[in-house]
Protein backbone atom coordinates (compact mmCIF):
# COMPACT_ATOMS: atom_id res chain seq x y z
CA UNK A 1 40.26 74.06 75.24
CA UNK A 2 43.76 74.18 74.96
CA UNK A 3 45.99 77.29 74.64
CA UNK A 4 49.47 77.39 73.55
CA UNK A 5 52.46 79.89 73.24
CA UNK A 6 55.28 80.02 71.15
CA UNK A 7 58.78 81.46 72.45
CA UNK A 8 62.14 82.02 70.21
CA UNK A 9 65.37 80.33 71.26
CA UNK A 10 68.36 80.85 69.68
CA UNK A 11 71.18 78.15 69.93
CA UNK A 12 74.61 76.92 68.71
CA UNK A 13 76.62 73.59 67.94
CA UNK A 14 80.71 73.25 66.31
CA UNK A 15 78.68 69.85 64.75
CA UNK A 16 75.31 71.05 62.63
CA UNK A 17 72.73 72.85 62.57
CA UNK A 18 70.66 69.25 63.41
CA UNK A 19 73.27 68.96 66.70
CA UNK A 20 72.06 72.64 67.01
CA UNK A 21 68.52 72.03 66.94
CA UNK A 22 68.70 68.92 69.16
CA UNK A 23 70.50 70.97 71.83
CA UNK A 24 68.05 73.30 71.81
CA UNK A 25 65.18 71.65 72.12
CA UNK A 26 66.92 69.29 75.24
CA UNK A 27 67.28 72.74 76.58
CA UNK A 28 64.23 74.49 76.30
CA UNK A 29 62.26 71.21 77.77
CA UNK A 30 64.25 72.33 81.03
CA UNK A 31 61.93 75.03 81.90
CA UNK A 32 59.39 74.69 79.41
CA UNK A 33 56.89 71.82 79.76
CA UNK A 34 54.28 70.40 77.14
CA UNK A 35 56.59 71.25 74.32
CA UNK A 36 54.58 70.27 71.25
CA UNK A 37 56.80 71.28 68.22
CA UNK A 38 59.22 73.62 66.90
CA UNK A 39 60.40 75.14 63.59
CA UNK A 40 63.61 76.71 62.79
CA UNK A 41 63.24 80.49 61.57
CA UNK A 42 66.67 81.31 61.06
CA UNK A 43 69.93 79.25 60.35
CA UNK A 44 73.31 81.15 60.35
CA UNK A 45 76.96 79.85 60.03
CA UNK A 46 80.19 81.60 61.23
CA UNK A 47 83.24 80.81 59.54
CA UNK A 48 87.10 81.48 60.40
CA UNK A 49 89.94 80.90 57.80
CA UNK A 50 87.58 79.82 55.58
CA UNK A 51 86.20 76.92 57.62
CA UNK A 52 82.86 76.59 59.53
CA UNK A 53 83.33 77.19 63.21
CA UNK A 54 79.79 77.05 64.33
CA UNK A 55 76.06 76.40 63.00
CA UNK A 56 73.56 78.49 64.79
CA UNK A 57 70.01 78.13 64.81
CA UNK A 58 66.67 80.80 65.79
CA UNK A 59 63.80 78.19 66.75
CA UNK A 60 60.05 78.73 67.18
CA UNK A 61 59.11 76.65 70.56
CA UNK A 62 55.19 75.77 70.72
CA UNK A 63 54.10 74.71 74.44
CA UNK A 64 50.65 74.08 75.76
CA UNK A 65 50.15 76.27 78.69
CA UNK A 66 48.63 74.35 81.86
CA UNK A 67 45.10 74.94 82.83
């Protein structure tokens, strides 16, 4: 039987939200092994001058914990 977990990252690109996501994943599989998938809860933009100056993303990380 396997057993998973599920942990929230939050994470930023200047690019899009997809360079967002990608970052965040490539980061998370640092210290979290057996990464299985991942859904994004939250997207959020900031804008300055009336131009977008950052894409920000809240991700759901599943990860199958080791026996």
């Amino acid at each position: 039987m396997s057993v998973a977990k599920v942990t929230e990252i939050i994470t930023s690109s200047s690019k899009s939200f997809d360079d967002a996501v990608t970052k965040g994943i490539k980061r998370a599989n640092k210290t979290l092994k057996n990464i299985k998938g991942a859904w994004v809860k939250d997207q959020q933009l900031s804008v300055s001058n009336g131009k977008v100056t950052d894409y920000r993303v809240t991700l759901k990380v599943t990860f199958v914990l080791k026996d």
